[in-house]
Protein backbone atom coordinates (compact mmCIF):
# COMPACT_ATOMS: atom_id res chain seq x y z
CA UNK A 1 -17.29 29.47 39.68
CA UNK A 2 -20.31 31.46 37.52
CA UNK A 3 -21.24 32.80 41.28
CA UNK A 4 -18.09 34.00 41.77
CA UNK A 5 -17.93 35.54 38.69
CA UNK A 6 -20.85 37.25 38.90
CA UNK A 7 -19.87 38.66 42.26
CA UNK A 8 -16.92 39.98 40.68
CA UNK A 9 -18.57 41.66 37.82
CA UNK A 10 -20.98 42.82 39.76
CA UNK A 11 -18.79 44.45 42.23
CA UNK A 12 -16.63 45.98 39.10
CA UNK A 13 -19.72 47.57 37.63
CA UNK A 14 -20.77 48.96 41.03
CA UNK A 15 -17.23 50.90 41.73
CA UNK A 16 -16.92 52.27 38.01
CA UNK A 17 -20.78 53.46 38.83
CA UNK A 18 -19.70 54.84 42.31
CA UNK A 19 -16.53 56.01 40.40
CA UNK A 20 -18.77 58.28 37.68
CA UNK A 21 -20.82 59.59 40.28
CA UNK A 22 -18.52 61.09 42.24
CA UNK A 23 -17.19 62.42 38.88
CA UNK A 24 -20.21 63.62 37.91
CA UNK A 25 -20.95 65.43 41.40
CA UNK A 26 -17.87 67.67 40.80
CA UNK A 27 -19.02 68.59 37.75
CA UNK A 28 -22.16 69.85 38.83
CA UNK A 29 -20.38 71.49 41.69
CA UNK A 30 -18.31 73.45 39.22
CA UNK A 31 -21.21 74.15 37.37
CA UNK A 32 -22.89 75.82 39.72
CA UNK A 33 -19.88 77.74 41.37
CA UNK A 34 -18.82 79.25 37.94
CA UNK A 35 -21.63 78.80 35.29
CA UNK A 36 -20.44 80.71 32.80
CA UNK A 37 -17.69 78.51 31.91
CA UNK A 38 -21.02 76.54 30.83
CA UNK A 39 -22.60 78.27 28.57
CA UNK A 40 -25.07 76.47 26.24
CA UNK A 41 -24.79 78.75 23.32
CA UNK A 42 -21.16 78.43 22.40
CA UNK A 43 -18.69 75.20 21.91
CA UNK A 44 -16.73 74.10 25.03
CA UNK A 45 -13.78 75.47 24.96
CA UNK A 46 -14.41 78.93 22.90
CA UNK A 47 -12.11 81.49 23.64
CA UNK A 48 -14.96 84.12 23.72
CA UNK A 49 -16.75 82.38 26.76
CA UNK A 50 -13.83 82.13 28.53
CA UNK A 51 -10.37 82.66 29.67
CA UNK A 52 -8.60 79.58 28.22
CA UNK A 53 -6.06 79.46 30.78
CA UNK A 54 -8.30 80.19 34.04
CA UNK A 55 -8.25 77.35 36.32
CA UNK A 56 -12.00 76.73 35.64
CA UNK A 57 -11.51 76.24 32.20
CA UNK A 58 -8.70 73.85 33.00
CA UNK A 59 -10.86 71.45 35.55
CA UNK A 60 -14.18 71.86 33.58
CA UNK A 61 -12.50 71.37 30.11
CA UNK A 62 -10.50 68.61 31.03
CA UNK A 63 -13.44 66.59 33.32
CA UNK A 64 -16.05 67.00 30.30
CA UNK A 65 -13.53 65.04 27.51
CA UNK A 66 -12.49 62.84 30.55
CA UNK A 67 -16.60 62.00 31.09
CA UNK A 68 -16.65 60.71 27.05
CA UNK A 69 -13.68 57.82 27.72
CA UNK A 70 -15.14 54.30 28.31
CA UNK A 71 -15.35 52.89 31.72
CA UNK A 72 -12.21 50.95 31.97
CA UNK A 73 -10.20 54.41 31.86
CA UNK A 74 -12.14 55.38 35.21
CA UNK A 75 -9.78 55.01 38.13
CA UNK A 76 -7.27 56.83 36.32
CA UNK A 77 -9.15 59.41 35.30
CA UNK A 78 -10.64 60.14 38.42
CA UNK A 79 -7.26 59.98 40.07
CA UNK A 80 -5.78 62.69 37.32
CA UNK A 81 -8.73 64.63 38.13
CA UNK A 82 -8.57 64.64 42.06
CA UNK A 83 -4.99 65.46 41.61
CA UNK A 84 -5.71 68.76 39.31
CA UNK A 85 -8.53 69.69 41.93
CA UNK A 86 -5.89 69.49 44.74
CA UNK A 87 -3.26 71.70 42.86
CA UNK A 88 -6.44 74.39 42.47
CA UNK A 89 -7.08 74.46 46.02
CA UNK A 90 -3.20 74.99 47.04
CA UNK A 91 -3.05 77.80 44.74
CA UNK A 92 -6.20 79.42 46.24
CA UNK A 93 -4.79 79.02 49.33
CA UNK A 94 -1.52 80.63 48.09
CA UNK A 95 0.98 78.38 46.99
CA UNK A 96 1.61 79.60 43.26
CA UNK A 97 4.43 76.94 42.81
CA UNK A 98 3.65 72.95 43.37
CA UNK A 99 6.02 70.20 43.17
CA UNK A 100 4.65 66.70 42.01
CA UNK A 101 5.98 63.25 43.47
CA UNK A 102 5.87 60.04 42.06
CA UNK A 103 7.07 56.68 42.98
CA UNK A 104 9.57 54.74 40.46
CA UNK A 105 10.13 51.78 42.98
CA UNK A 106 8.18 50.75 46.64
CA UNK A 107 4.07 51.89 47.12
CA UNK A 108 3.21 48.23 45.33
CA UNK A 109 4.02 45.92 48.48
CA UNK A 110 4.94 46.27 52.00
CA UNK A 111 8.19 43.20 51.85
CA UNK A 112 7.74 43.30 47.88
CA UNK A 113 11.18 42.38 46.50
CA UNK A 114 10.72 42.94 42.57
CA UNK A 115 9.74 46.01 40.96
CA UNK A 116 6.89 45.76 38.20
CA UNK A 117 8.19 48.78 35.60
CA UNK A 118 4.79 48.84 33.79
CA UNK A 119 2.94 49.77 37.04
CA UNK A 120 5.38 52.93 38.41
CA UNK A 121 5.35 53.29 34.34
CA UNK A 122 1.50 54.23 34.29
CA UNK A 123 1.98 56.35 37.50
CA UNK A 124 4.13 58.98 35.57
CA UNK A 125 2.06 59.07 32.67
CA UNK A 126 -1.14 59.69 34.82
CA UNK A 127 1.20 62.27 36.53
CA UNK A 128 2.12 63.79 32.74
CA UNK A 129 -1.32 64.26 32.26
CA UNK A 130 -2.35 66.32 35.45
CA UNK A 131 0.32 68.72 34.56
CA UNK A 132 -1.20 69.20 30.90
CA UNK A 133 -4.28 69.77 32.70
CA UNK A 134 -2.82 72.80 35.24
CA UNK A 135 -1.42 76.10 34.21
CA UNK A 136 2.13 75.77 33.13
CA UNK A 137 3.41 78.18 35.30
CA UNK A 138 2.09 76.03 38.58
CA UNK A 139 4.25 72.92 38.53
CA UNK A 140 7.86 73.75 39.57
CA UNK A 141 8.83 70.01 39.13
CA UNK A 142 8.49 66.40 40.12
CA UNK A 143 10.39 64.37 42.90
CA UNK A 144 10.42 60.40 41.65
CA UNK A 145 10.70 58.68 44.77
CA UNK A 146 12.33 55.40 45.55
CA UNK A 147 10.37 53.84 48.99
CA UNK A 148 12.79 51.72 51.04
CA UNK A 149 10.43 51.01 53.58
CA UNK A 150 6.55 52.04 54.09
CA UNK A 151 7.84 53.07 58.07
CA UNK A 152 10.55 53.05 60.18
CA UNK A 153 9.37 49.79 61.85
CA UNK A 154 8.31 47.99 58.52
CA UNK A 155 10.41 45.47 56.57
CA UNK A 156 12.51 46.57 53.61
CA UNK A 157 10.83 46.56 50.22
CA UNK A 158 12.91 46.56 46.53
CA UNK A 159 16.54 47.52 46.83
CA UNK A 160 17.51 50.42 45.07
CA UNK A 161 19.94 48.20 42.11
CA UNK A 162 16.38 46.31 41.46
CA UNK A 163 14.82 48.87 40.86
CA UNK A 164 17.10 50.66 38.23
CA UNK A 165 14.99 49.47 35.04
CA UNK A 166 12.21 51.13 36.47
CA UNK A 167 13.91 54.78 37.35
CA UNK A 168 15.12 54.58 33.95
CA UNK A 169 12.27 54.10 32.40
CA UNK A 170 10.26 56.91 34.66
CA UNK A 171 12.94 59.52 33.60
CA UNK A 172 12.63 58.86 30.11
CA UNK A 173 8.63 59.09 30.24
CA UNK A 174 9.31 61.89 32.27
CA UNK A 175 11.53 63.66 29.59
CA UNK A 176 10.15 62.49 26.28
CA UNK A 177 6.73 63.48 27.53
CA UNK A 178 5.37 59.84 26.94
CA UNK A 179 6.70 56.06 26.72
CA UNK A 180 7.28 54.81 22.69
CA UNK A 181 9.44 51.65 21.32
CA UNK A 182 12.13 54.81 20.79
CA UNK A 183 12.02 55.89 24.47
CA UNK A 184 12.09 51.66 25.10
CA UNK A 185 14.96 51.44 22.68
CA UNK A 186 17.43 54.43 24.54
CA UNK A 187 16.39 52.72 27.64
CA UNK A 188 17.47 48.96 26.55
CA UNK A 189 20.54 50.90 25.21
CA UNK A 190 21.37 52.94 28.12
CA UNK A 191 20.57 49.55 30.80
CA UNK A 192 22.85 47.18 28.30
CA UNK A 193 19.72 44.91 28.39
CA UNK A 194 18.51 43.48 24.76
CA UNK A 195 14.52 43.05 26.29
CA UNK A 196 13.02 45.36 28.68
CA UNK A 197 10.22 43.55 30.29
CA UNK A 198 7.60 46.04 31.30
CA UNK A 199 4.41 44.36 32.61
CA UNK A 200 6.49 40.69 33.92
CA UNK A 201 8.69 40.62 37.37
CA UNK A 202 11.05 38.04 35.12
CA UNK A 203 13.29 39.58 32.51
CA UNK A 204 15.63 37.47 30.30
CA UNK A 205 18.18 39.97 29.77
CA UNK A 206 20.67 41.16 32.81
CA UNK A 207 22.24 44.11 32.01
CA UNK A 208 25.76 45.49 32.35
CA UNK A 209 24.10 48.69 34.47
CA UNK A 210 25.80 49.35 38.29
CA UNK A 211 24.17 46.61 40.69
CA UNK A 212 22.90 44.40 38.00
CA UNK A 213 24.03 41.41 39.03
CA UNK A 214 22.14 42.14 42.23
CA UNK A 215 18.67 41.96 40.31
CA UNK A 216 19.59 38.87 38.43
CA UNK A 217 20.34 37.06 42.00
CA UNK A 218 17.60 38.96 43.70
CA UNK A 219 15.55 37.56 41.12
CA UNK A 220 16.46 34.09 41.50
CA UNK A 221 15.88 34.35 45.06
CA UNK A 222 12.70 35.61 44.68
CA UNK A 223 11.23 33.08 41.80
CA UNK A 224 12.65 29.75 42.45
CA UNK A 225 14.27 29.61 46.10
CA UNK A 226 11.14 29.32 48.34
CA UNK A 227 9.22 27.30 45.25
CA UNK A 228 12.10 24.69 44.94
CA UNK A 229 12.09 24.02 48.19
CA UNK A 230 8.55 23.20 48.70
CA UNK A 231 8.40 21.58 45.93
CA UNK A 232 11.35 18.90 47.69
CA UNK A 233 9.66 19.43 50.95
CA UNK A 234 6.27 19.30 50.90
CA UNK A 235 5.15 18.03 47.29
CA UNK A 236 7.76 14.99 46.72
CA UNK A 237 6.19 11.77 47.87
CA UNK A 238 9.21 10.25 49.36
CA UNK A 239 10.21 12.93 51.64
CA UNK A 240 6.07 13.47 52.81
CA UNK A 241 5.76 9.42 53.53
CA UNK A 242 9.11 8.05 54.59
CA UNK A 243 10.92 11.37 55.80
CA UNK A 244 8.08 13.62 57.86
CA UNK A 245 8.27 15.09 61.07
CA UNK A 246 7.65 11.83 63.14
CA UNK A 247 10.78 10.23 60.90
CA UNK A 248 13.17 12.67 61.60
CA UNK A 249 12.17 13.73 65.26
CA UNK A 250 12.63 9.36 66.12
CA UNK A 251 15.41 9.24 63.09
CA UNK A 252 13.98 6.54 61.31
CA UNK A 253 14.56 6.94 57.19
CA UNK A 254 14.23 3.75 55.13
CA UNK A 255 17.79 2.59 53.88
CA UNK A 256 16.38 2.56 49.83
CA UNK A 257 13.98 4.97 49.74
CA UNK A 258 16.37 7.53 50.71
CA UNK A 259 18.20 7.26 47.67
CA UNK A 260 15.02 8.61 46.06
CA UNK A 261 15.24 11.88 47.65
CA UNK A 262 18.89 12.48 49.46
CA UNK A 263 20.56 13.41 46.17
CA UNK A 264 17.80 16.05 45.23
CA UNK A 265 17.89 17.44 48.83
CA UNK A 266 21.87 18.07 48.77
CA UNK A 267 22.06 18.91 44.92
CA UNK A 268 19.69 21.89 45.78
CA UNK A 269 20.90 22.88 48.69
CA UNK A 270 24.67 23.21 47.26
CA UNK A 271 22.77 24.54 44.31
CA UNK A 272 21.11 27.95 46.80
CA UNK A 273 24.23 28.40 48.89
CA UNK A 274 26.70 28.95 45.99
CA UNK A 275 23.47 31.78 44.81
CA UNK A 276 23.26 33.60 48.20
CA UNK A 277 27.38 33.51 48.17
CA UNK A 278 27.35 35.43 45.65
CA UNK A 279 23.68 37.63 46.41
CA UNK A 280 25.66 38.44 49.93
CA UNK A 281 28.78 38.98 48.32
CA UNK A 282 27.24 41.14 45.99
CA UNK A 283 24.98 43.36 48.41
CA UNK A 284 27.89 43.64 51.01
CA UNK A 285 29.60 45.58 48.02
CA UNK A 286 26.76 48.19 48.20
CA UNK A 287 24.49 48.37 51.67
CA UNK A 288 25.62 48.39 55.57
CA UNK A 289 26.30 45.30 56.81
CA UNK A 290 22.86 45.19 58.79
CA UNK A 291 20.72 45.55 55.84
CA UNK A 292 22.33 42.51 54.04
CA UNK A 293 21.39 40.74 57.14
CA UNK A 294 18.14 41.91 57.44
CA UNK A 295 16.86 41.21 53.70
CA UNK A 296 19.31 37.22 53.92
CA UNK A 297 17.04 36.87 57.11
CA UNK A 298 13.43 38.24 55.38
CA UNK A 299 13.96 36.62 52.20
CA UNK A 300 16.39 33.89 51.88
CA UNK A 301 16.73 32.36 55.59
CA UNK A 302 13.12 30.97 56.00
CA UNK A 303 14.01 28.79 53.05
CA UNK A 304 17.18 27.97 53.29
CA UNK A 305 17.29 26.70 56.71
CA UNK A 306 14.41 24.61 56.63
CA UNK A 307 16.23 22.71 53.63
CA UNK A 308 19.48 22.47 55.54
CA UNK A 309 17.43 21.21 58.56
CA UNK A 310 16.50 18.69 56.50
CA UNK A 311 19.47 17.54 55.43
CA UNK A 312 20.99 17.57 58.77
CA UNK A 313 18.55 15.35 60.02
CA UNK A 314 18.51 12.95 57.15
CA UNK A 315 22.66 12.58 57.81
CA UNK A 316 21.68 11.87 61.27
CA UNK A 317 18.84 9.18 60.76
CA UNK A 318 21.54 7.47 58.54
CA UNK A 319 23.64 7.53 61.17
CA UNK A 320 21.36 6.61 63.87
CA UNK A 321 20.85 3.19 61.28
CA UNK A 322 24.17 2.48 60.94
């Protein structure tokens, strides 16, 4: 475990040291391509040695207080910083207008189902900070984008009613300039949800927004269907020694140990078809037909059917005794 550790740390330190390198190269380069936005004599920054709105002064100023904040701010910073490079070397090639876009739901997982808020959260904050970095003028606006799928052949990722909480909160950030406990508190308001979890998939407030009840289900699905299952399946002792493969394939099920397991089995599988009822029910109301089937057979199917195979076979081996 210490090895591993180790490994990890050491692998951590390396990237944040590859990470300020690279930093540190493209400050040298712009250095040497404009010195006199260094000069030693006068503060950085000094609106005698420069033009406080060039572009050079904008990249330079902003890389030089980026180099002074600790290491754990690194990724981000570099990421801001590639990103204001990029938007320089569109506008030299002559695109005086730039749109941004950002991603309030999908990038985070190719069949992901939930969205994590706190993650697209820190995405349009980083992006809030390239355009303080850029010449007002430049950015002509930002596109939030809302992945369904990563291609055409791919699975689909979060549905568009999960990921609600997560535009919400984007578009706030977006127009408050930042995220605070107000910006939280309009949110919670404007969602109908008492909690708005930010960093946690789980949430134990609902909602009254449009397609709320599809996250709640969705949710359900996600957390507890494929675990409650196994758990039945693979991690209760009665159903791995008297009830395995060879038992059911030959029909053989002991008449009392049964009883230990056949109520569980049929409580839970009642319990996950009255859910996906209402999931299907509930989805049918807002996508084509052949995307409910599609997500049922990605995300619930697998599950579902193995339990109801199951129980099938148990009713037969009973029978089989009898």
């Amino acid at each position: 475990m210490k090895e591993q550790q180790l490994i990890f740390l050491d692998k951590r330190r390396f990237t944040l040291l590859l990470l300020n390198c690279m930093m540190y190269l493209i400050h040298m380069y712009y250095q040497q391509k404009h010195p006199s936005c260094f000069h030693a004599s006068k503060p950085h920054g000094s609106p005698s040695n420069r033009n406080s709105q060039s572009p050079e002064f904008l990249l330079t100023g902003t890389l030089q207080t980026w180099l002074k904040i600790g290491e754990t701010r690194s990724i981000g910073i570099l990421l801001c910083l590639i990103s204001v490079l990029l938007v320089e070397k569109y506008r030299r090639c002559g695109f005086s207008k730039v749109w941004f876009a950002s991603a309030f739901k999908g990038a985070t997982g190719v069949n992901q189902s939930l969205t994590l808020i706190g993650h697209h959260l820190k995405n349009h904050l980083q992006w809030l900070k390239v355009a303080s970095s850029i010449p007002a003028d430049v950015l002509q606006g930002i596109a939030l984008t809302g992945w369904q799928r990563y291609d055409h052949f791919s699975v689909l990722c979060e549905l568009f009613p999960v990921a609600i909480p997560s535009l919400a909160v984007c578009l706030q950030a977006l127009e408050n300039g930042g995220y605070s406990e107000k910006v939280k508190e309009n949110v919670e308001k404007l969602l109908g949800m008492s909690n708005l979890e930010l960093d946690t998939f789980v949430s134990t407030s609902t909602g009254t927004f449009p397609g709320s009840n599809i996250l709640t289900l969705v949710t359900q699905v996600s957390f507890y269907l494929k675990s409650s299952v196994d758990e039945l399946l693979e991690r209760n002792r009665y159903v791995t020694g008297w009830f395995s493969p060879y038992h059911r394939k030959r029909k053989i099920i002991h008449p009392i140990i049964m009883h230990h397991f056949q109520p569980d089995a049929i409580s839970l599988l009642s319990k996950w078809k009255a859910v996906v009822q209402d999931l299907q029910a509930a989805m049918e109301q807002v996508f084509h037909k052949c995307t409910v089937e599609e997500w049922m057979e990605e995300n619930v199917h697998p599950s579902l059917e193995k339990l109801q195979q199951v129980v099938d076979d148990l009713d037969k081996a009973i029978k089989a005794q009898n």
